[in-house]
Protein backbone atom coordinates (compact mmCIF):
# COMPACT_ATOMS: atom_id res chain seq x y z
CA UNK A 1 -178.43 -179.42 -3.49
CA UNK A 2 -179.11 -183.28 -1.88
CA UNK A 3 -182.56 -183.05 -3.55
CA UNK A 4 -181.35 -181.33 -6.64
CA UNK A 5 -179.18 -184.61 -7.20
CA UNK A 6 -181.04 -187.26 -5.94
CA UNK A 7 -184.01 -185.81 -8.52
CA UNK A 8 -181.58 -186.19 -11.64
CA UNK A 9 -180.04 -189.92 -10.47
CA UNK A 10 -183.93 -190.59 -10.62
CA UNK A 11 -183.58 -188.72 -13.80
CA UNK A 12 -181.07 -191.15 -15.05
CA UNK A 13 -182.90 -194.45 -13.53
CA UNK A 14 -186.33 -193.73 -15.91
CA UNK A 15 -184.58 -193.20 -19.03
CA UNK A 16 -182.56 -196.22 -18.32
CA UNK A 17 -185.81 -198.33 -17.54
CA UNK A 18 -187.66 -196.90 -20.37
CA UNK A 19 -184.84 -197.57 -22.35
CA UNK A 20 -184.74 -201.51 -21.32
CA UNK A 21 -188.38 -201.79 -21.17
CA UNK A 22 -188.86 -201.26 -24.72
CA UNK A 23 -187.62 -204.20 -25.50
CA UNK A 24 -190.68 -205.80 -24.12
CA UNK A 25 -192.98 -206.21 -27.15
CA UNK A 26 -196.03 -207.59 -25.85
CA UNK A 27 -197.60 -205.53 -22.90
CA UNK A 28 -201.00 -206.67 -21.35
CA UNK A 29 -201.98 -203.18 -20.85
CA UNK A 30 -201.68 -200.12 -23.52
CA UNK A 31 -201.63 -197.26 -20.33
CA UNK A 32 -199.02 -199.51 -18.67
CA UNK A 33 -196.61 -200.92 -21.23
CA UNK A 34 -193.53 -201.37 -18.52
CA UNK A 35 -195.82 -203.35 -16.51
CA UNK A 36 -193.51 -206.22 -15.13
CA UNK A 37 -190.82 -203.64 -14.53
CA UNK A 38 -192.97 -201.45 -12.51
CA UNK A 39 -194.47 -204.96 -10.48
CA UNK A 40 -190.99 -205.57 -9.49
CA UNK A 41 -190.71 -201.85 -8.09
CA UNK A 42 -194.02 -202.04 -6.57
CA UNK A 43 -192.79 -205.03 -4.81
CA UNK A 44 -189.59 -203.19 -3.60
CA UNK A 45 -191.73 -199.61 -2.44
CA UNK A 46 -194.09 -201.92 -0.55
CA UNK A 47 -191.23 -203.76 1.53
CA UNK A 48 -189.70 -200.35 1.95
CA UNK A 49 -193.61 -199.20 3.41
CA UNK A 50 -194.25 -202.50 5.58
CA UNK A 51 -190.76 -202.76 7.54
CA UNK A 52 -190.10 -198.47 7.64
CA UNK A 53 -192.55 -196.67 6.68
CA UNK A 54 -195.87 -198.04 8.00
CA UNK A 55 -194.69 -198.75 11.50
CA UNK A 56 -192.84 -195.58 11.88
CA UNK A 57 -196.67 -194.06 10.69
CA UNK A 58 -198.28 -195.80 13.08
CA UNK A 59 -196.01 -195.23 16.08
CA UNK A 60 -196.14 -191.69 15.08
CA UNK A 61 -199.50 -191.54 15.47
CA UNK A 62 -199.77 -193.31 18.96
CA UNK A 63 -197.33 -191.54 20.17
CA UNK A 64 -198.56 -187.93 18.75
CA UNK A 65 -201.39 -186.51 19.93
CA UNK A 66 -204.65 -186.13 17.80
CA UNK A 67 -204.56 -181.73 17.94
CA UNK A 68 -200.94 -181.99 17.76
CA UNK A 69 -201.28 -184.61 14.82
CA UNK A 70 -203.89 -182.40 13.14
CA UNK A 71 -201.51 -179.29 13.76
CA UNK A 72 -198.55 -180.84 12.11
CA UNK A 73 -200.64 -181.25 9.03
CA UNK A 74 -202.42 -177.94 9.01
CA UNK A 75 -198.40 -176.41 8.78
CA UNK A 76 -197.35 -178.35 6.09
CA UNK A 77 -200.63 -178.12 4.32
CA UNK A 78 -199.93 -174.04 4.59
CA UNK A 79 -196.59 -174.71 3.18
CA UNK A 80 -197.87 -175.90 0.53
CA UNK A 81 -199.75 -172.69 -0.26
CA UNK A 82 -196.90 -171.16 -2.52
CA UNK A 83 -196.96 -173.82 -5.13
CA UNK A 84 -200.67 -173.89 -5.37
CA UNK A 85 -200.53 -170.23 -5.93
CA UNK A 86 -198.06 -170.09 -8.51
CA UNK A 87 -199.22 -173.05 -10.19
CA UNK A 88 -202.78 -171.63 -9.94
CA UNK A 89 -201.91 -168.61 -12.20
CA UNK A 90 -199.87 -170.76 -14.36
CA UNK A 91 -203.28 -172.72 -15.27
CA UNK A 92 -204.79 -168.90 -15.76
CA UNK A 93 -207.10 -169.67 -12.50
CA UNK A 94 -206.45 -166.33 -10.64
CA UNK A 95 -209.65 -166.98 -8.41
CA UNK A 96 -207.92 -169.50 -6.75
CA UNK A 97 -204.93 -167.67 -6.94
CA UNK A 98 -206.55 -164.94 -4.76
CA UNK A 99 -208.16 -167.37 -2.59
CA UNK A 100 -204.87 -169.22 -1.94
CA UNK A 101 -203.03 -166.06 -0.75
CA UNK A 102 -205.79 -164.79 1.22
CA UNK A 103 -205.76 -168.35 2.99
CA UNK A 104 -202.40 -168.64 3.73
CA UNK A 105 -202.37 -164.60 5.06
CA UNK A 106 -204.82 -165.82 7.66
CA UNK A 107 -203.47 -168.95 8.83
CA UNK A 108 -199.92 -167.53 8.34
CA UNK A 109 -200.76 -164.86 11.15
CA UNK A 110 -203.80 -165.76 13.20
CA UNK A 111 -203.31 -169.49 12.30
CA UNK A 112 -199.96 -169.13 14.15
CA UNK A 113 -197.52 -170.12 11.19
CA UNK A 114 -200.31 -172.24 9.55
CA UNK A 115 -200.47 -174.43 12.83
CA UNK A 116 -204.05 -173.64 13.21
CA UNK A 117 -206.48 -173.61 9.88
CA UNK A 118 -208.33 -170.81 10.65
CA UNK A 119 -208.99 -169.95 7.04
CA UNK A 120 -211.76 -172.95 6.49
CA UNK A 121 -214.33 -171.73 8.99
CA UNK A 122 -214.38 -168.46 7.47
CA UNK A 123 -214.83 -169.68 4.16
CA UNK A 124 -211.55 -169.90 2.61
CA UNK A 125 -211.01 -173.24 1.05
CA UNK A 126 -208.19 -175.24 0.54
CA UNK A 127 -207.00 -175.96 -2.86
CA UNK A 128 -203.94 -177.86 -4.22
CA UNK A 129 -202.78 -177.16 -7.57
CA UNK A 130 -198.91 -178.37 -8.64
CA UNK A 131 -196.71 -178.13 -12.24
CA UNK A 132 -197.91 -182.27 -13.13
CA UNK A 133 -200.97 -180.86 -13.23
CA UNK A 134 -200.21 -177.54 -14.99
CA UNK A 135 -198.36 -179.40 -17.56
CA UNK A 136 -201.44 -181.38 -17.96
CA UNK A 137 -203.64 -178.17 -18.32
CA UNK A 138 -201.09 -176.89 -21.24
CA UNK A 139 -201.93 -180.25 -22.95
CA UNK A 140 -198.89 -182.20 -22.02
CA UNK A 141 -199.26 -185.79 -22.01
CA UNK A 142 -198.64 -187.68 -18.97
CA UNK A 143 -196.33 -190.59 -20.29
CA UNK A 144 -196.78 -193.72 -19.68
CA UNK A 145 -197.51 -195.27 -15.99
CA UNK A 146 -194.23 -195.79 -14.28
CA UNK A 147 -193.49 -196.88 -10.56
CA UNK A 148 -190.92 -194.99 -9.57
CA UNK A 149 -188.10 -196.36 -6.70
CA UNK A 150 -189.42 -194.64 -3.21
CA UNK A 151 -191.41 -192.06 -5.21
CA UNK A 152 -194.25 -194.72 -5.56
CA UNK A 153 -196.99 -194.36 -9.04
CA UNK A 154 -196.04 -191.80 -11.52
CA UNK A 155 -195.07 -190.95 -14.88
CA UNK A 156 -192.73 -188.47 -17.35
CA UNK A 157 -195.34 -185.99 -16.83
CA UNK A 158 -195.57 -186.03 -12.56
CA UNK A 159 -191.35 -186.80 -12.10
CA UNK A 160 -191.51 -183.22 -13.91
CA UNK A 161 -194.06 -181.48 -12.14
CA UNK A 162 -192.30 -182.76 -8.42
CA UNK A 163 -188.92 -181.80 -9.93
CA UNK A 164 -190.17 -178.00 -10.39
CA UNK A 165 -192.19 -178.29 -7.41
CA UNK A 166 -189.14 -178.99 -5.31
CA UNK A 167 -188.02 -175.55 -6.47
CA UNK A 168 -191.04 -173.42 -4.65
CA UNK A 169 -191.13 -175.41 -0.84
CA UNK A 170 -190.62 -172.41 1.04
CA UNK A 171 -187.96 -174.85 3.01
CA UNK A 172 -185.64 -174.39 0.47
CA UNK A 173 -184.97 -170.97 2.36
CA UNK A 174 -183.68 -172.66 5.40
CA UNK A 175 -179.85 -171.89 5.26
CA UNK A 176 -179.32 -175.31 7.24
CA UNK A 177 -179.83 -178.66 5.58
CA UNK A 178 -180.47 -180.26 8.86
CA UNK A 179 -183.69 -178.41 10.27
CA UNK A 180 -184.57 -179.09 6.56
CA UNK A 181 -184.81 -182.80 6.25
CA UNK A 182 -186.05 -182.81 9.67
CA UNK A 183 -189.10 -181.14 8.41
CA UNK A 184 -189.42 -183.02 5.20
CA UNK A 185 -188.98 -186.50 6.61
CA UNK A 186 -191.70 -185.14 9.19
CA UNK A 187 -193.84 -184.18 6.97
CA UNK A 188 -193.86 -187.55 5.19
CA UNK A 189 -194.43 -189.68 7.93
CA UNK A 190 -197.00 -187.28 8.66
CA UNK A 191 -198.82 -187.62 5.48
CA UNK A 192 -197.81 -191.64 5.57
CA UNK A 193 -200.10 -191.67 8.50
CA UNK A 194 -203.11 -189.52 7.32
CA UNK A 195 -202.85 -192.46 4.17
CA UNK A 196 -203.15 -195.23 6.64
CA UNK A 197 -207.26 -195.90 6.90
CA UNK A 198 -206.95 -196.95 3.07
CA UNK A 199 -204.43 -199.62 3.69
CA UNK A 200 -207.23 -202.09 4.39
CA UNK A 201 -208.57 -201.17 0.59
CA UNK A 202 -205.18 -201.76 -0.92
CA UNK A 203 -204.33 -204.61 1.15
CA UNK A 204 -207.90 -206.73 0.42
CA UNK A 205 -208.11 -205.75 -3.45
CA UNK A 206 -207.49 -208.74 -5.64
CA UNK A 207 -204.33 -207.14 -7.39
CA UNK A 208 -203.48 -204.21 -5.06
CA UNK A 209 -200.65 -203.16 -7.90
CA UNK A 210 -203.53 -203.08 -10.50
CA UNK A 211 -206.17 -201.35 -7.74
CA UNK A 212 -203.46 -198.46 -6.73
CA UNK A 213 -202.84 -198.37 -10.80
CA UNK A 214 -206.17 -197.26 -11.89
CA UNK A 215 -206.90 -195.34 -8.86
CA UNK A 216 -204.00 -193.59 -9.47
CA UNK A 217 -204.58 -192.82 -13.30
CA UNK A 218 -207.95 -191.95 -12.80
CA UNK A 219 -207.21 -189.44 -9.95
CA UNK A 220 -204.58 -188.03 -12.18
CA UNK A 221 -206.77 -187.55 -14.51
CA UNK A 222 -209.46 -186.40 -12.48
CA UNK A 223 -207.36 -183.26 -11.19
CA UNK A 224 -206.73 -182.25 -14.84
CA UNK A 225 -210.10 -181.39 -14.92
CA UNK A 226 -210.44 -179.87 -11.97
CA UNK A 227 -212.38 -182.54 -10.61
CA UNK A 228 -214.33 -183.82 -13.46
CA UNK A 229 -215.07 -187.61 -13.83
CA UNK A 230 -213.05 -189.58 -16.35
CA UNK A 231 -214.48 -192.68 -18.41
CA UNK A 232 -212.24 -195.48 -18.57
CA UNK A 233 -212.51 -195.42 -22.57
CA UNK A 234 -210.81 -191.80 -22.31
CA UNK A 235 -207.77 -192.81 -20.68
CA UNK A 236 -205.59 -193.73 -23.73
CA UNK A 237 -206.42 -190.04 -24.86
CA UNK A 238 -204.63 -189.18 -21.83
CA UNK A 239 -201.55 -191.40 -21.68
């Protein structure tokens, strides 16, 4: 229930920001209209990230071996299996669907518990699918571009898709909270470190706010489409 709560205070913190944000009348940019709010949470996330986050990635990776390190994120990739597969039939794509279960069969069993991606070499490829981007398939706008506390780039349309998402982690079965958020705060700094080679592109842009910004809303909209490329004039038909 710590999640379920901690999702609606967040809940609570965007309509409270969106509500004193649109007081603002002059924005600079029309996909993000809140942003010298979201600056000012950027600023926080990436204090949290350089004294917590970052070294606690790093040491994690010195400390962890590389097949152990590569394990680790093979299981939680597996995890992940069940919300690509509902949200695959969700966006009518029962191919992947089928490919998904078949995937996480194999690396379920021979993969020992997904520790070991034996699905790849034999052909089975990894997909991720989630509910921000089914809602974007159904033709739900994504909002505008927020920064959200911890939660990092985002908008109306992704703080929905993670709040449903949180519903089908297959740790949710765990009848003990503390195994739990042993596992989930392992799996961040696990996928904390896997980010860490593009630090170095974020930390020598120009405006690394504005660089992670249309990275982000490009990739978003990139995964709508199942890949597709996006021109910069289409993104207000997005937003």
């Amino acid at each position: 229930m710590l999640h379920i709560v901690r999702y609606i205070c967040c809940v609570i913190l965007l309509l409270s920001v969106t509500a004193c944000a649109s007081l603002d009348a002059e924005f600079s940019d029309t996909r993000d209209p809140y942003e010298d709010l979201n600056r000012h949470i950027y600023a926080f996330n990436e204090t949290l990230d350089q004294y917590m986050l970052r070294p606690l990635s790093r040491g994690y990776q010195q400390i962890v071996p590389t097949p152990v390190n590569q394990s680790i994120s093979h299981f939680f990739n597996n995890l992940n299996s069940l919300t690509t597969f509902l949200n695959s039939l969700l966006q009518n794509k029962p191919d992947v669907a089928g490919q998904t279960a078949v995937r996480f069969a194999l690396n379920s069993t021979a993969g020992l518990a997904g520790l070991l991606d034996v699905a790849t070499p034999l052909g089975w490829p990894q997909y991720q699918e989630d509910f921000a981007q089914t809602l974007g398939v159904w033709g739900i706008q994504s909002g505008p571009y927020l920064v959200l506390p911890v939660l990092g780039p985002g908008s109306i349309r992704s703080l929905a898709g993670r709040l449903t998402d949180w519903w089908t982690e297959p740790l949710n079965v765990l009848p003990n909270e503390a195994p739990k958020y042993a596992l989930r705060g392992l799996g961040l700094i696990d996928q904390r470190a896997d980010l860490l080679p593009l630090d170095r592109l974020v930390d020598q842009a120009l405006d690394p706010y504005s660089f992670v910004r249309d990275a982000y809303l490009q990739r978003q909209a990139s995964v709508v489409r199942d890949g597709a490329g996006i021109a910069p004039d289409d993104w207000d038909d997005d937003l």
